[in-house]
C-alpha atoms as a PDB file:
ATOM      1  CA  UNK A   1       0.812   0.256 -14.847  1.00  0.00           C
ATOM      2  CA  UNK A   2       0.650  -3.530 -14.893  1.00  0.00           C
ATOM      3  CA  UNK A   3       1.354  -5.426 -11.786  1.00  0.00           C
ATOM      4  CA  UNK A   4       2.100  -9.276 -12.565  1.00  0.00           C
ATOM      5  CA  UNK A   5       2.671 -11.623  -9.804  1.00  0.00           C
ATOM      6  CA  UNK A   6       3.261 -15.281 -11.102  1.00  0.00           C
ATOM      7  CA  UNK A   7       3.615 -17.866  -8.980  1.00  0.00           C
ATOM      8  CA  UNK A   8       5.340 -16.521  -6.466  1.00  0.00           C
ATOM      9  CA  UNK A   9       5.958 -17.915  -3.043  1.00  0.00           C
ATOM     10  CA  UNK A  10       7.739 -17.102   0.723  1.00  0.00           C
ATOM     11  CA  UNK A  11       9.201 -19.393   3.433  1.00  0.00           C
ATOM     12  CA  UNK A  12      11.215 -18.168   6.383  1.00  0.00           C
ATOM     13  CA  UNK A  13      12.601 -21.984   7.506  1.00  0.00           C
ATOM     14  CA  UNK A  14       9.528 -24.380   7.942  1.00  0.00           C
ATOM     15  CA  UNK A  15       6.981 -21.681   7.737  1.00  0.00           C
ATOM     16  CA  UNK A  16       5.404 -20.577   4.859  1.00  0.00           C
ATOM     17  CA  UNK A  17       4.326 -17.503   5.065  1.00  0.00           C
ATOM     18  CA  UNK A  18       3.222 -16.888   0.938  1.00  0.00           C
ATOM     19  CA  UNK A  19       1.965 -20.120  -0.711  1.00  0.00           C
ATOM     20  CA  UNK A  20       1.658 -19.976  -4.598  1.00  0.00           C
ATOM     21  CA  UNK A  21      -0.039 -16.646  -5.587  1.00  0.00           C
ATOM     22  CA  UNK A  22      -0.493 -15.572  -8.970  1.00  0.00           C
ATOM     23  CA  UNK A  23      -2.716 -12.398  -9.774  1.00  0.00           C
ATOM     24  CA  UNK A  24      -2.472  -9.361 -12.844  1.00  0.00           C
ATOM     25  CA  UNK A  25      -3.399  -6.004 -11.705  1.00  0.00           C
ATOM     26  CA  UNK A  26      -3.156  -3.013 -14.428  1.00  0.00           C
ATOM     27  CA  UNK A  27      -5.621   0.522 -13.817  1.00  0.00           C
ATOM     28  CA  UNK A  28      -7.668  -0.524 -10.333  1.00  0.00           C
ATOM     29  CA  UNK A  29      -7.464  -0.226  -6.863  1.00  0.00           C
ATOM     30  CA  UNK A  30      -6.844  -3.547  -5.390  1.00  0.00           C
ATOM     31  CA  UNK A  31      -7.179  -4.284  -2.053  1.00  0.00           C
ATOM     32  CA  UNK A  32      -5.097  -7.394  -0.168  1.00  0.00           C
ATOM     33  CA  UNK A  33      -6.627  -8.529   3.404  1.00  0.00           C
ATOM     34  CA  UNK A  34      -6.753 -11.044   5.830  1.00  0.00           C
ATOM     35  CA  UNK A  35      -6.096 -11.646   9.540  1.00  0.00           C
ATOM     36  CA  UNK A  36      -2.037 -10.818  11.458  1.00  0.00           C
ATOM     37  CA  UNK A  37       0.297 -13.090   9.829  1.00  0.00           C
ATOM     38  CA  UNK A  38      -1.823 -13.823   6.545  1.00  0.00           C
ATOM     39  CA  UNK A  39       0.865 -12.462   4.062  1.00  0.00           C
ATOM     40  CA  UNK A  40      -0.105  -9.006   3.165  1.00  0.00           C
ATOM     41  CA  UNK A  41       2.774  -6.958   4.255  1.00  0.00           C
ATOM     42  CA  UNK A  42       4.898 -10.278   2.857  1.00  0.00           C
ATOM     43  CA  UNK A  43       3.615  -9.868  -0.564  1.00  0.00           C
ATOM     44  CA  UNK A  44       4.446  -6.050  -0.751  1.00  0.00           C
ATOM     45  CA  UNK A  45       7.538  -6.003   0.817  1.00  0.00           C
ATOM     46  CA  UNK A  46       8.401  -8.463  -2.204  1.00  0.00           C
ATOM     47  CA  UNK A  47       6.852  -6.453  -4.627  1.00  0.00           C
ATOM     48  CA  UNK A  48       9.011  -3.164  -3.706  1.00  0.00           C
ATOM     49  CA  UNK A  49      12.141  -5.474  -3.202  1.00  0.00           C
ATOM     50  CA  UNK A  50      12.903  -5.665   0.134  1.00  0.00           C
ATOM     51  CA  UNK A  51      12.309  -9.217   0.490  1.00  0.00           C
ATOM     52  CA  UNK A  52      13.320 -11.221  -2.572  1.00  0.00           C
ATOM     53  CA  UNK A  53      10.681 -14.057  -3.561  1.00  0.00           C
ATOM     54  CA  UNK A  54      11.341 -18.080  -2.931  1.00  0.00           C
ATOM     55  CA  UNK A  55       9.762 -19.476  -6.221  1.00  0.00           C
ATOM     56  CA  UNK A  56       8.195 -17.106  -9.236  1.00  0.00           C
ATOM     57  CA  UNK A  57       8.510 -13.656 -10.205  1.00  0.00           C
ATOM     58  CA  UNK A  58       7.399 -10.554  -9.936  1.00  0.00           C
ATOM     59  CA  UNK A  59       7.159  -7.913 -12.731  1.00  0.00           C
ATOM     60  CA  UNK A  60       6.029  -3.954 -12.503  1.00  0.00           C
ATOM     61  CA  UNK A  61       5.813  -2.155 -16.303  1.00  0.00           C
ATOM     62  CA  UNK A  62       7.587  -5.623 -17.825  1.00  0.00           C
ATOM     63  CA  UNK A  63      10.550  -4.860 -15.231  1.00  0.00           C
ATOM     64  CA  UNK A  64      11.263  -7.943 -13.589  1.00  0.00           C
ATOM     65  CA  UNK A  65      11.697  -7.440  -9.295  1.00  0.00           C
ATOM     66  CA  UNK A  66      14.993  -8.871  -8.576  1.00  0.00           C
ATOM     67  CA  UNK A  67      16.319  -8.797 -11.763  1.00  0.00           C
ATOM     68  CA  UNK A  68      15.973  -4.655 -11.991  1.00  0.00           C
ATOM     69  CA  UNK A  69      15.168  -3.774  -8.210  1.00  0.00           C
ATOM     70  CA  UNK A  70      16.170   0.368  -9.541  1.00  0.00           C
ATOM     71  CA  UNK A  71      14.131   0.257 -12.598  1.00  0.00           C
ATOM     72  CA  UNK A  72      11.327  -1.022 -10.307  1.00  0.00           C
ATOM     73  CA  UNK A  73      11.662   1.345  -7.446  1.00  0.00           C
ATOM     74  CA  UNK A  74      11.580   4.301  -9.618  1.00  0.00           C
ATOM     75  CA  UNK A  75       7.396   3.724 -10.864  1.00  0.00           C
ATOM     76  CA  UNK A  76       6.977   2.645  -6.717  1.00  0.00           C
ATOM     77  CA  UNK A  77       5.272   5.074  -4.224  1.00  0.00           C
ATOM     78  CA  UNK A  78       5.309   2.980  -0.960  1.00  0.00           C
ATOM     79  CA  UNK A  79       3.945   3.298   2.371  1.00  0.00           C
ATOM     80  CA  UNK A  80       4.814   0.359   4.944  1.00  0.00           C
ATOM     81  CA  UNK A  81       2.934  -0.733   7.897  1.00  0.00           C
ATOM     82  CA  UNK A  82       5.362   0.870  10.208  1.00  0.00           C
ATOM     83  CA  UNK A  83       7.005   3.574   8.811  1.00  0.00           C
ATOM     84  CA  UNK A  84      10.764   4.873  10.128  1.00  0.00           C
ATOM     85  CA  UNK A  85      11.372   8.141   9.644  1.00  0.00           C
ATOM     86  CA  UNK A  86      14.906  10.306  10.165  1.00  0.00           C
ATOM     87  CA  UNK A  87      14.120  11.154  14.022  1.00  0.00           C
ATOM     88  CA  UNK A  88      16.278  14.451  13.853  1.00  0.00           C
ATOM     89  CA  UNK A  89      15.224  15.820  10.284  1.00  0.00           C
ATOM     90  CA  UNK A  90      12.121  17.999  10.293  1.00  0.00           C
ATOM     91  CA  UNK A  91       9.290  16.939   7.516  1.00  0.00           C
ATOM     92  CA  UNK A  92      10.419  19.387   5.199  1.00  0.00           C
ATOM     93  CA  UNK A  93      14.418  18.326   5.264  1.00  0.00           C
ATOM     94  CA  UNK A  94      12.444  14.696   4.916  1.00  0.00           C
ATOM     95  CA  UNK A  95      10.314  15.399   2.074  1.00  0.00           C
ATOM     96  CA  UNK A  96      13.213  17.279   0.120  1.00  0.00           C
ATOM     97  CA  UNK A  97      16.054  14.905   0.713  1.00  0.00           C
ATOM     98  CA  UNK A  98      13.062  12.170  -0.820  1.00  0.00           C
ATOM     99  CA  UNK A  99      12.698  14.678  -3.926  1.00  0.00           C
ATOM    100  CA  UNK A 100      16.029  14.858  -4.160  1.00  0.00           C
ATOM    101  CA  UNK A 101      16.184  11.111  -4.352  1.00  0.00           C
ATOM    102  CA  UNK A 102      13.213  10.276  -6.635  1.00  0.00           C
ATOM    103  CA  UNK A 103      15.236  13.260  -9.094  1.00  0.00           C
ATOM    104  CA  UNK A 104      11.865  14.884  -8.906  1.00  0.00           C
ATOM    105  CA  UNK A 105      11.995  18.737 -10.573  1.00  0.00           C
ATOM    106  CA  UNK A 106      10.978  21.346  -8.711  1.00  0.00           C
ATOM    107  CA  UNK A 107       9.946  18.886  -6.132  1.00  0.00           C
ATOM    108  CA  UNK A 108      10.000  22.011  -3.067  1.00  0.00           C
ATOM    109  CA  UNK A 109       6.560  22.859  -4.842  1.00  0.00           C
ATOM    110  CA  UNK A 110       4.976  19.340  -4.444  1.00  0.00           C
ATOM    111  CA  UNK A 111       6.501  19.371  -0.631  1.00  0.00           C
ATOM    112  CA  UNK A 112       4.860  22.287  -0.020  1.00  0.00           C
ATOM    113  CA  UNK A 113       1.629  21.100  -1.616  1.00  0.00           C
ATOM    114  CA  UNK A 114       1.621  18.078   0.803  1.00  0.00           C
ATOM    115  CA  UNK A 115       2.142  19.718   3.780  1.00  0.00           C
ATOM    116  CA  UNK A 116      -0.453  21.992   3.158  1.00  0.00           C
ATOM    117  CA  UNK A 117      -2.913  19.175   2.343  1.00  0.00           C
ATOM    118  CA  UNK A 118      -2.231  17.164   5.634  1.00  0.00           C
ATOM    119  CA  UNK A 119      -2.187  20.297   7.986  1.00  0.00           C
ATOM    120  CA  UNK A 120       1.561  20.135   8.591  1.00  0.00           C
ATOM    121  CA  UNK A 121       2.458  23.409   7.279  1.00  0.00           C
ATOM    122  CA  UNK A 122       3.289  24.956  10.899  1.00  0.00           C
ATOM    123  CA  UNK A 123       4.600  21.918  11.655  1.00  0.00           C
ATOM    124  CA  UNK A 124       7.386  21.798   8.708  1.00  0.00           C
ATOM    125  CA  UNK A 125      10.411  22.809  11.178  1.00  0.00           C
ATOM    126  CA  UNK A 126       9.843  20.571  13.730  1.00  0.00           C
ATOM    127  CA  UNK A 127      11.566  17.612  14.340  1.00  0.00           C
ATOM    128  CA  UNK A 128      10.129  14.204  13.462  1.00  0.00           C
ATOM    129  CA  UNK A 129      11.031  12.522  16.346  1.00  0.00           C
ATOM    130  CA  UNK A 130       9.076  15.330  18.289  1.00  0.00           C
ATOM    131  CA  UNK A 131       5.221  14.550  15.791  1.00  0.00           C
ATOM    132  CA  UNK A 132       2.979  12.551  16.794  1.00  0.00           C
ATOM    133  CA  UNK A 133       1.705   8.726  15.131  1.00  0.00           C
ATOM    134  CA  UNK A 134      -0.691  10.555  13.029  1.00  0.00           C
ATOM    135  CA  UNK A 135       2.052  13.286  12.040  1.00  0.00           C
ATOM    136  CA  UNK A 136       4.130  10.896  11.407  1.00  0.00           C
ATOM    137  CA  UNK A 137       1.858   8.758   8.858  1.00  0.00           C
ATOM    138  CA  UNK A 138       0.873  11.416   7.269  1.00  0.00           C
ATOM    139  CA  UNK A 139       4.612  12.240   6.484  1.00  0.00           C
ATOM    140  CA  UNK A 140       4.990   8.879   5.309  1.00  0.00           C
ATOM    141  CA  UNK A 141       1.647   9.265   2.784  1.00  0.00           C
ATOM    142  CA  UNK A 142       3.487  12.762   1.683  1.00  0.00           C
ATOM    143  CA  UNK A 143       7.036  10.326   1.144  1.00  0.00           C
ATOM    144  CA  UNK A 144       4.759   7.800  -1.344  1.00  0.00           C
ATOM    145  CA  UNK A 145       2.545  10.231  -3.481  1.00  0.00           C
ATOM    146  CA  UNK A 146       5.722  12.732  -4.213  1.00  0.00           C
ATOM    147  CA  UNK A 147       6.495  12.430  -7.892  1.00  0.00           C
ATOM    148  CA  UNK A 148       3.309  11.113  -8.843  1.00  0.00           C
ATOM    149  CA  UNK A 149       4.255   7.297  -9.152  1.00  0.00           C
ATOM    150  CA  UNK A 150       2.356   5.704 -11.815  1.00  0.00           C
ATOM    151  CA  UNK A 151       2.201   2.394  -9.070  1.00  0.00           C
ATOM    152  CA  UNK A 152       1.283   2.978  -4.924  1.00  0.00           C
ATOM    153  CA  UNK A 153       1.470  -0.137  -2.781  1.00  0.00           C
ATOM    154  CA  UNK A 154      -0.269   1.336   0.288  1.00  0.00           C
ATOM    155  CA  UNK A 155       0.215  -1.235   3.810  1.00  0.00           C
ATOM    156  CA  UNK A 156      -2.376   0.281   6.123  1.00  0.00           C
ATOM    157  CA  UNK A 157      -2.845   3.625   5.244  1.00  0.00           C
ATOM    158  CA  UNK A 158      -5.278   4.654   7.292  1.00  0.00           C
ATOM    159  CA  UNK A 159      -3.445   3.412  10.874  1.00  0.00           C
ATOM    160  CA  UNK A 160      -3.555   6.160  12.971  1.00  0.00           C
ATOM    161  CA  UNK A 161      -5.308   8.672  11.269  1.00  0.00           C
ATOM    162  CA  UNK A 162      -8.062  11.043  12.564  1.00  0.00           C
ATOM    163  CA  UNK A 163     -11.490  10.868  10.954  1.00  0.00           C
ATOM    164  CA  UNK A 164     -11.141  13.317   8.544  1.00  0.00           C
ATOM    165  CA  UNK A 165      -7.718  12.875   7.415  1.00  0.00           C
ATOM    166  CA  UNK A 166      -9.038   8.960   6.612  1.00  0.00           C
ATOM    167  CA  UNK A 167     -11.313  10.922   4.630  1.00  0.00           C
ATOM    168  CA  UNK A 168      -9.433  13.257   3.233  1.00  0.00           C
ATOM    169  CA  UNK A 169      -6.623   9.935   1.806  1.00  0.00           C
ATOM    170  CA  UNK A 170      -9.359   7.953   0.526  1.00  0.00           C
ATOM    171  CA  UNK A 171     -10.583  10.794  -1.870  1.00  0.00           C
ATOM    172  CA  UNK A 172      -7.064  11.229  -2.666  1.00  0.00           C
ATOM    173  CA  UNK A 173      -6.907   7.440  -3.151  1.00  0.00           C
ATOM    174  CA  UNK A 174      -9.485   7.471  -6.003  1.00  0.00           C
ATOM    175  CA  UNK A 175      -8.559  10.537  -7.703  1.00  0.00           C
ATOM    176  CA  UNK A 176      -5.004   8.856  -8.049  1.00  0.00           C
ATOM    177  CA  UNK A 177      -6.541   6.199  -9.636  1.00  0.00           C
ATOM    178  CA  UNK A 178      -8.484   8.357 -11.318  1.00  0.00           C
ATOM    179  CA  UNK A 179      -4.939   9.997 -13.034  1.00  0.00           C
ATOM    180  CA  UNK A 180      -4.001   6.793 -13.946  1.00  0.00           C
ATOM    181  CA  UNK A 181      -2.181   5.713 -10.808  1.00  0.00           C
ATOM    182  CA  UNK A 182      -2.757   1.696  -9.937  1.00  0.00           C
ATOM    183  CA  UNK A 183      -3.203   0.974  -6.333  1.00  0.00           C
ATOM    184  CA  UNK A 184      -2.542  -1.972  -4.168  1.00  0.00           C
ATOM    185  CA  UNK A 185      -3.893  -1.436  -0.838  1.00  0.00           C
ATOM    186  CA  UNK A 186      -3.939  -3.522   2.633  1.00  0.00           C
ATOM    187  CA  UNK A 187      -6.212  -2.935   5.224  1.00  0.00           C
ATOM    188  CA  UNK A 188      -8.023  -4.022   8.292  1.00  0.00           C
ATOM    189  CA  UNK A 189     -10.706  -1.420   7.705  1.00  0.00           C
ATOM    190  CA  UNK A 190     -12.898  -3.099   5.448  1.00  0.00           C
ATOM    191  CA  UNK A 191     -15.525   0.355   4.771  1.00  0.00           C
ATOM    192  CA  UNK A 192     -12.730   1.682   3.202  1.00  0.00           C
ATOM    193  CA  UNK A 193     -11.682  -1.871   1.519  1.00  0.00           C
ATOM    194  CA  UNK A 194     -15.309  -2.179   0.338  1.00  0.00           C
ATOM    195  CA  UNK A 195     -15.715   1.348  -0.720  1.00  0.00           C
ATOM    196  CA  UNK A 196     -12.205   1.844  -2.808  1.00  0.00           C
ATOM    197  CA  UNK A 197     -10.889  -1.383  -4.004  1.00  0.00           C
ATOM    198  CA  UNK A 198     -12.593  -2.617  -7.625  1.00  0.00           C
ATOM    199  CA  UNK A 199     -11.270  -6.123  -6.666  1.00  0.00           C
ATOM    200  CA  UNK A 200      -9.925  -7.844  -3.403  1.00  0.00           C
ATOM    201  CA  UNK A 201      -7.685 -10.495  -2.521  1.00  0.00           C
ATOM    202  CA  UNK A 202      -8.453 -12.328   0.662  1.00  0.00           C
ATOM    203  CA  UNK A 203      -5.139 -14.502   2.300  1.00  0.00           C
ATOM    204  CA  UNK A 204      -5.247 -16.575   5.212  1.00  0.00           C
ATOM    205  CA  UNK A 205      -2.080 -18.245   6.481  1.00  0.00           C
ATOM    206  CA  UNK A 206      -0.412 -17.207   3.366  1.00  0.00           C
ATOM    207  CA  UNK A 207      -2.751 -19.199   1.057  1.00  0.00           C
ATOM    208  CA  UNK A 208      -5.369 -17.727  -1.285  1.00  0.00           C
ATOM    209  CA  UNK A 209      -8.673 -17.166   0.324  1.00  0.00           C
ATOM    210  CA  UNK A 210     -10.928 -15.609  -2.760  1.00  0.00           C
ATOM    211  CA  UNK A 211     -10.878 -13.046  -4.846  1.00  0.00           C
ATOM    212  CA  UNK A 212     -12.950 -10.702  -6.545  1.00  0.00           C
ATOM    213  CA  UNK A 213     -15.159  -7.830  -6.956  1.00  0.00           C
ATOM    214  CA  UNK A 214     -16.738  -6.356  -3.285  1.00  0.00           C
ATOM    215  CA  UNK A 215     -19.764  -6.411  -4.559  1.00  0.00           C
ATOM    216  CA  UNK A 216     -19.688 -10.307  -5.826  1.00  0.00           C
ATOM    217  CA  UNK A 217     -17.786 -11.712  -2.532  1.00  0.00           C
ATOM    218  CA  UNK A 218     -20.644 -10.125  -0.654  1.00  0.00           C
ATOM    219  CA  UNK A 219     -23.114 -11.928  -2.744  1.00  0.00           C
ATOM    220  CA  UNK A 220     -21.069 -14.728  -3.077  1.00  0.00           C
ATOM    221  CA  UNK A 221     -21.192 -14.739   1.330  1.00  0.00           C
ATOM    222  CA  UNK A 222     -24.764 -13.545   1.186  1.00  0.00           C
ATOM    223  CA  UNK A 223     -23.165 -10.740   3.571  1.00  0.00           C
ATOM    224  CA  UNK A 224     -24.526  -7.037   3.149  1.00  0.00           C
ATOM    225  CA  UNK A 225     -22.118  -5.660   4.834  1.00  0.00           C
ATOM    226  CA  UNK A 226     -18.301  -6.143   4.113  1.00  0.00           C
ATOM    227  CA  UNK A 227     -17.354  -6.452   7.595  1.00  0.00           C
ATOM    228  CA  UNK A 228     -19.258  -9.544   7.658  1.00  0.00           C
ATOM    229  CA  UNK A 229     -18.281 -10.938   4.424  1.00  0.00           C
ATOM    230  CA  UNK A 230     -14.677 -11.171   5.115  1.00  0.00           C
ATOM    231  CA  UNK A 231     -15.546 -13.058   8.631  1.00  0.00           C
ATOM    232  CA  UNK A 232     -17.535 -15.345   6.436  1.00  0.00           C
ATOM    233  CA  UNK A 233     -14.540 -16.281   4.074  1.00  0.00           C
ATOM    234  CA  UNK A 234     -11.990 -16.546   7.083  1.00  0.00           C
ATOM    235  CA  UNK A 235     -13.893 -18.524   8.717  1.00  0.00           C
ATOM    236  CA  UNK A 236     -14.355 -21.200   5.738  1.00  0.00           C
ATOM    237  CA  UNK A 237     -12.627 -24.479   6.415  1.00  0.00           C
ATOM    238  CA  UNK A 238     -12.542 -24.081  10.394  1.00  0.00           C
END
């Protein structure tokens, strides 16, 4: 699936929060990262259509953004930053009413397969509201893999997560990718940035950092660790 972003820009008043960003992505997982307020959630919040772009366009599979937000949504798996889930529906009701949504067949099977793969079998009858953070997110994940979208656009994923569920997603991650599935990913965890993502984009202030290949920007900041190398490029121009 082939992610092209041309141009495209974001002001709210005075402030803009997404200078002029232009970037292909087709068959990878590519990660998006930078400090609070840098743009991330901005550009993917765009790219899903719930914020419509100032100048430029966006296009997903040829489909241009605002032009066919439905078309769009339907190859979209997404996961924002702070999810908001139906407080009084239980994770199965959830996960079913999203099947139901996405017209996915036989979509009670792949429910059941995500609870089971998070832990939240015993936990399919409770209500939401009544889960904890990590419960929660993991419902979330469940909402954005179900029907196998051939595009995920992943804001923090691993927020709130235990150990070994943040394990547990990131081989789930790759063997999406693995299917075919392109990712875009944001993150503040850069071992899981460095160890997933075949190329990053670094924003600061809305404007383009670098980009690249971990492995390069790390040579490129004569960093060894990733950690490092992204304190190396924000720090650039202080």
């Amino acid at each position: 699936m082939r992610l092209s972003i041309e141009k495209v820009t974001k002001r709210y008043g005075e402030n803009i929060a997404l200078h002029p960003l232009s970037i292909e992505i087709e068959g990878e997982i590519f990660g998006v990262i930078g400090n609070n307020g840098a743009g991330k959630s901005t550009l993917m919040k765009m790219i899903v259509g719930l914020l419509t772009t100032g100048k430029g366009k966006i296009l997903l599979g040829g489909a241009n953004v605002r032009e066919a937000p439905e078309e769009v949504k339907q190859l979209i798996g997404y996961l924002p930053e702070s999810p908001l889930l139906y407080p009084r529906l239980t994770p199965e009701e959830l996960l079913c009413f999203i099947g139901e949504i996405k017209g996915i067949p036989h979509f009670q099977d792949e429910v059941n397969f995500w609870l089971e793969t998070f832990g939240l079998t015993e936990k399919r009858n409770a209500l939401l509201n009544d889960l904890s953070f990590g419960m929660k997110k993991k419902i979330a994940l469940s909402a954005a893999f179900l029907g196998s979208p051939p595009m995920l656009i992943l804001d923090e994923p691993f927020n709130g997560l235990d150990v070994a569920t943040m394990e547990a997603l990131s081989e789930i991650i790759v063997k999406r990718h693995a299917e075919g599935t392109t990712i875009l990913i944001s993150s503040h965890l850069m071992s899981y940035i460095d160890r997933l993502c075949h190329r990053v984009l670094i924003l600061k202030k809305g404007k383009v950092v670098t980009e690249g290949k971990p492995v390069d920007l790390k040579k490129a900041a004569d960093r060894k660790d990733f950690h490092d190398t992204f304190l190396y490029f924000m720090n650039q121009g202080d």
